[in-house]
Protein backbone atom coordinates (compact mmCIF):
# COMPACT_ATOMS: atom_id res chain seq x y z
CA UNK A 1 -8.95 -51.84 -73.53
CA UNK A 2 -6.47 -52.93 -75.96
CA UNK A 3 -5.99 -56.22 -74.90
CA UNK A 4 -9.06 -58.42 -74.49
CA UNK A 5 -9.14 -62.12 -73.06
CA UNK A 6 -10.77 -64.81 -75.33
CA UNK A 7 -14.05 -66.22 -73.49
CA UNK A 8 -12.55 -68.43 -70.11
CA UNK A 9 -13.46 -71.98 -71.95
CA UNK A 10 -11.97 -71.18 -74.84
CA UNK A 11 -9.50 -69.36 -72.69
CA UNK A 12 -9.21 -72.36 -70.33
CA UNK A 13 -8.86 -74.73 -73.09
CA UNK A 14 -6.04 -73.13 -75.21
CA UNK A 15 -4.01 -72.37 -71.90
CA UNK A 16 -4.11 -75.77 -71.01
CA UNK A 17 -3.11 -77.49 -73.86
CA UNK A 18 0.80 -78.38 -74.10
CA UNK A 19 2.77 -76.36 -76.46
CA UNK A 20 2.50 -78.89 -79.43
CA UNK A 21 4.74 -76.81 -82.07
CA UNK A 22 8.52 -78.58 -82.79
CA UNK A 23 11.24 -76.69 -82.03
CA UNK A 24 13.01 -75.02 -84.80
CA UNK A 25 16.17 -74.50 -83.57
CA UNK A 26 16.62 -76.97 -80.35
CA UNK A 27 20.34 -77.30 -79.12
CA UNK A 28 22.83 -78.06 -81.58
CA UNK A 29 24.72 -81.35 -80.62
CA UNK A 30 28.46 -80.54 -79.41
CA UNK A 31 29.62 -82.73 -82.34
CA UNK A 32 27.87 -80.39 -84.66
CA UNK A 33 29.03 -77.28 -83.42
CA UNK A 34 31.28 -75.08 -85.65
CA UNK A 35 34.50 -73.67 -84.67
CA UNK A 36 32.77 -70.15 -83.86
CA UNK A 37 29.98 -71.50 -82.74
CA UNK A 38 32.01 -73.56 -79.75
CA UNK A 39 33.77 -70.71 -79.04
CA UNK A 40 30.69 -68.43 -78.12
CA UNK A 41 29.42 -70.72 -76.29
CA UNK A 42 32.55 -71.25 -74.26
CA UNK A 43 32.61 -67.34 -74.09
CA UNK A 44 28.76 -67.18 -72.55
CA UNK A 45 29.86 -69.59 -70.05
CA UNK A 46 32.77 -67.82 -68.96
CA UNK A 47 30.64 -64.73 -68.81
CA UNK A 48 27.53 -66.25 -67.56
CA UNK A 49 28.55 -69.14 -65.25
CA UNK A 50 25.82 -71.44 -67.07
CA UNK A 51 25.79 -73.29 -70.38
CA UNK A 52 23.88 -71.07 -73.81
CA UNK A 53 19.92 -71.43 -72.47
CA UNK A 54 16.60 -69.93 -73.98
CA UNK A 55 16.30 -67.82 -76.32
CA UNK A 56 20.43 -67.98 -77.06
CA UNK A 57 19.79 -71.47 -78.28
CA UNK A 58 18.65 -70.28 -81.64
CA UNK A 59 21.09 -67.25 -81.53
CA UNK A 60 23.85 -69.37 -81.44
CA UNK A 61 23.21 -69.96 -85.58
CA UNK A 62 24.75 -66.59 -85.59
CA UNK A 63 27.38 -67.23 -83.14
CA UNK A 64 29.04 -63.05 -83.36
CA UNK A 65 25.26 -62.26 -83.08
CA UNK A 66 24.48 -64.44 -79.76
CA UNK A 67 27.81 -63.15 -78.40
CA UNK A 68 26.93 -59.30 -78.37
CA UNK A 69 22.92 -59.89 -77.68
CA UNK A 70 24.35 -61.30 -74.26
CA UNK A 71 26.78 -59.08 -73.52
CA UNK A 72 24.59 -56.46 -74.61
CA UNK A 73 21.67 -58.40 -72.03
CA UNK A 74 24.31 -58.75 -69.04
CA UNK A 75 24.43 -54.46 -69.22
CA UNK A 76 20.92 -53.99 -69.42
CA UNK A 77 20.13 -56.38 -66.75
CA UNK A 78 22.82 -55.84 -63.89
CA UNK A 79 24.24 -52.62 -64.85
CA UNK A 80 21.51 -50.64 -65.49
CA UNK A 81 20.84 -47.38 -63.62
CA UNK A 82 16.73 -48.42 -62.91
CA UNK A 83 16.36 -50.94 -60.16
CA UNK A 84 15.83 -54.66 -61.00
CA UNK A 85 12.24 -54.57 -60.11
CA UNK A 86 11.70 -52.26 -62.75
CA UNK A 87 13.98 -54.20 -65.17
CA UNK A 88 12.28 -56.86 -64.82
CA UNK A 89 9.30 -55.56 -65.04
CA UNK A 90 9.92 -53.97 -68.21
CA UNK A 91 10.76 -57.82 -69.91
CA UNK A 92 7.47 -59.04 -68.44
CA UNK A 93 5.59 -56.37 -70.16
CA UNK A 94 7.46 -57.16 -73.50
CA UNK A 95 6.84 -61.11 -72.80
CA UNK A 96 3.27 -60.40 -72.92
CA UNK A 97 3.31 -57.89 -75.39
CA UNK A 98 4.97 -60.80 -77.55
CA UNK A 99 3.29 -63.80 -75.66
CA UNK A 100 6.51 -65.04 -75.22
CA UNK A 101 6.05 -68.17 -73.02
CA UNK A 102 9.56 -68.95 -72.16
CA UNK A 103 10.26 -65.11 -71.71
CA UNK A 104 7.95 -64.60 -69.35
CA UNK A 105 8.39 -68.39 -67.47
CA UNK A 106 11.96 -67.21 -66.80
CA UNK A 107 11.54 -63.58 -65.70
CA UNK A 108 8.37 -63.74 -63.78
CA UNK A 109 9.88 -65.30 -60.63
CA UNK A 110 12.74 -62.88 -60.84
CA UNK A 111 10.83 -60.13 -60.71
CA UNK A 112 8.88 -61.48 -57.35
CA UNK A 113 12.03 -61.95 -55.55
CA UNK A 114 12.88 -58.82 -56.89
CA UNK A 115 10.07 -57.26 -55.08
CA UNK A 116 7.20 -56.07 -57.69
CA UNK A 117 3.63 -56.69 -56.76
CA UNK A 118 2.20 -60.14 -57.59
CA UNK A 119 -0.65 -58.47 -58.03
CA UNK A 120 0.95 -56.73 -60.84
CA UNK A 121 2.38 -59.13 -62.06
CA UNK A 122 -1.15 -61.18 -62.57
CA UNK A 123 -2.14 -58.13 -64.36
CA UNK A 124 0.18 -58.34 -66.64
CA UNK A 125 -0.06 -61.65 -67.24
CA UNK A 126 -3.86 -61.48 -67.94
CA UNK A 127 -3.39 -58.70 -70.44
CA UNK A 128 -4.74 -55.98 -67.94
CA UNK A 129 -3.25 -52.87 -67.05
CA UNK A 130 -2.74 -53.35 -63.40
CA UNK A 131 -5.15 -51.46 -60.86
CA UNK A 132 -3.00 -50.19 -57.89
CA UNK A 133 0.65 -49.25 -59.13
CA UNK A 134 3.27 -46.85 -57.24
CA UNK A 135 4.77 -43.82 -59.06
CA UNK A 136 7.87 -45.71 -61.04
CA UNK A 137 5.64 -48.63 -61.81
CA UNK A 138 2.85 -46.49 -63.43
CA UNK A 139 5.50 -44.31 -65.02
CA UNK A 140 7.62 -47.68 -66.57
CA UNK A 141 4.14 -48.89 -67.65
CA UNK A 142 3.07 -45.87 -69.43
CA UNK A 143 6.42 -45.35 -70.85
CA UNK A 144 6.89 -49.10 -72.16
CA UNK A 145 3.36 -49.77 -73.30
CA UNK A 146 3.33 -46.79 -75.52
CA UNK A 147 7.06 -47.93 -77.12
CA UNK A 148 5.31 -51.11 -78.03
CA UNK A 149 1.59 -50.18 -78.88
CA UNK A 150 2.12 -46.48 -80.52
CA UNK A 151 5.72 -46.93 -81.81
CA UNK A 152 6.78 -43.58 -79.70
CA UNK A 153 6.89 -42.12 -76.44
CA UNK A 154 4.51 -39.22 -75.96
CA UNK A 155 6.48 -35.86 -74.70
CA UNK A 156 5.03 -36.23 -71.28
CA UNK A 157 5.71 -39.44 -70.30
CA UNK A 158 9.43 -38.48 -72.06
CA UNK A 159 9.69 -35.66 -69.80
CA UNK A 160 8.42 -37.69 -66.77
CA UNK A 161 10.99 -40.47 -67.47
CA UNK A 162 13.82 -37.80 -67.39
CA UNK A 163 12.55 -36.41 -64.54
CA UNK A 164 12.66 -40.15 -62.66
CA UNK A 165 15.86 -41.64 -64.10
CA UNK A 166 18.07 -38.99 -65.77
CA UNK A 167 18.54 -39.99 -69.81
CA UNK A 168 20.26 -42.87 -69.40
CA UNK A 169 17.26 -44.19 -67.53
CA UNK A 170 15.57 -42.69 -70.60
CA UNK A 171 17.43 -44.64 -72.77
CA UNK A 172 18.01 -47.39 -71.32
CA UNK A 173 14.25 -48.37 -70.47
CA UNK A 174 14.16 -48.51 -74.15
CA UNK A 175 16.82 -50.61 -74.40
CA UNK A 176 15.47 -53.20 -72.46
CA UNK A 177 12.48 -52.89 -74.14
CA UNK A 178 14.19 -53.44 -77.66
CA UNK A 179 16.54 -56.02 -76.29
CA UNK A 180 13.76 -58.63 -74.95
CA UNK A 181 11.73 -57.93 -78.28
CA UNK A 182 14.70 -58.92 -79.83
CA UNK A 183 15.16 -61.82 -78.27
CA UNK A 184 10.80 -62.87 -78.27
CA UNK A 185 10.66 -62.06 -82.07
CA UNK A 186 13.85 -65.01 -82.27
CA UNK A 187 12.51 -67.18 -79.56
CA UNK A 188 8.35 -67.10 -81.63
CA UNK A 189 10.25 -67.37 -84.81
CA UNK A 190 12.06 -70.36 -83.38
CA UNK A 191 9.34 -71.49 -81.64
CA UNK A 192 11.86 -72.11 -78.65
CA UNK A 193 10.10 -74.74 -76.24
CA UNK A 194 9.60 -74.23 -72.92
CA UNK A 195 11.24 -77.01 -70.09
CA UNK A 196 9.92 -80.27 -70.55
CA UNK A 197 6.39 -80.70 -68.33
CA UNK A 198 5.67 -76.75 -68.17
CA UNK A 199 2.47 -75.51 -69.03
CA UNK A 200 2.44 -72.57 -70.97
CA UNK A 201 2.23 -69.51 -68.38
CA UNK A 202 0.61 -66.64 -70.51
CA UNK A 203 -2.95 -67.37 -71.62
CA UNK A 204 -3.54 -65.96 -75.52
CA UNK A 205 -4.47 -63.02 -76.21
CA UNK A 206 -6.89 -61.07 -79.21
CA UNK A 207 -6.49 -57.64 -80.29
């Protein structure tokens, strides 16, 4: 098994204790915002409905940057040719991949109401490869585990991806894959917190 848990107290311990590191790169105060800076922000909400959140808090330093991760995120997410179960299932596998807390604290219900197993999803969450999977599941498992672990897709789950979702399923399962990692690599860099009160959802993991 690749991933292992540490032993439950140790486990029980470190899950339980409050994120304790400062955020990096909290909000900016509107008084402190530049020029481009206000105006992607303005732009997200336009596009988004809701003020910059999560992980485009710290992306907002590069305000160009923030502005095409989310337009890029708003394709990949509702505009994609795989259904949102599978999406979504995709960004939970990166969260863990990247113990991304705030990631997965976001995603996870979205990806119940969008009807994958919660049995599944505990998997996931506890670092195991789930048991009982269907077909597309299994196959956006295999296929996104092996992006993140091996650096490559093997020529049979390639084939088998074509097979399921044409190439711009292909592609775009990699896509999501890269986008998320994207945004966990900024949000552990930044050490983006998660809502005041939440306990960190994704107990840590050893290699």
């Amino acid at each position: 098994m690749r991933f292992m848990i540490l032993p439950v107290l140790s486990t029980f311990l470190l899950w339980s204790l409050p994120a304790l590191a400062q955020d990096r790169m909290p909000d900016i105060p509107q008084d402190r915002l530049s020029d481009a800076q206000k105006k992607a922000s303005e732009d997200f909400l336009a596009a988004r409905k809701v003020p910059v959140f999560g992980p485009f808090v710290p992306l907002l330093r590069s305000p160009e940057l923030m502005t095409n991760a989310s337009n890029m995120g708003l394709h990949l997410r509702y505009r994609s040719v795989l259904p949102l179960r599978l999406s979504e299932f995709i960004i939970l596998i990166t969260a863990r991949e990247w113990t991304q807390q705030l990631e997965w604290h976001i995603h996870q219900p979205i990806a119940l109401k969008a009807g994958l197993d919660p049995a599944v999803v505990s998997s996931i969450q506890e670092g195991r490869r789930p048991d009982a999977m269907g077909n597309e599941e299994a196959l956006v498992y295999a296929f996104s585990t092996e992006l993140h672990r091996n650096k490559a897709v093997s020529d049979t789950t390639y084939r088998r991806a074509v097979e399921a979702f044409g190439e711009q399923g292909a592609i775009e399962m990699a896509g999501i894959n890269g986008y998320y990692t994207l945004l966990a690599m900024s949000m552990n860099m930044a050490q983006t917190a998660l809502p005041e009160g939440t306990t960190p959802p994704l107990p840590p993991l050893i290699r």
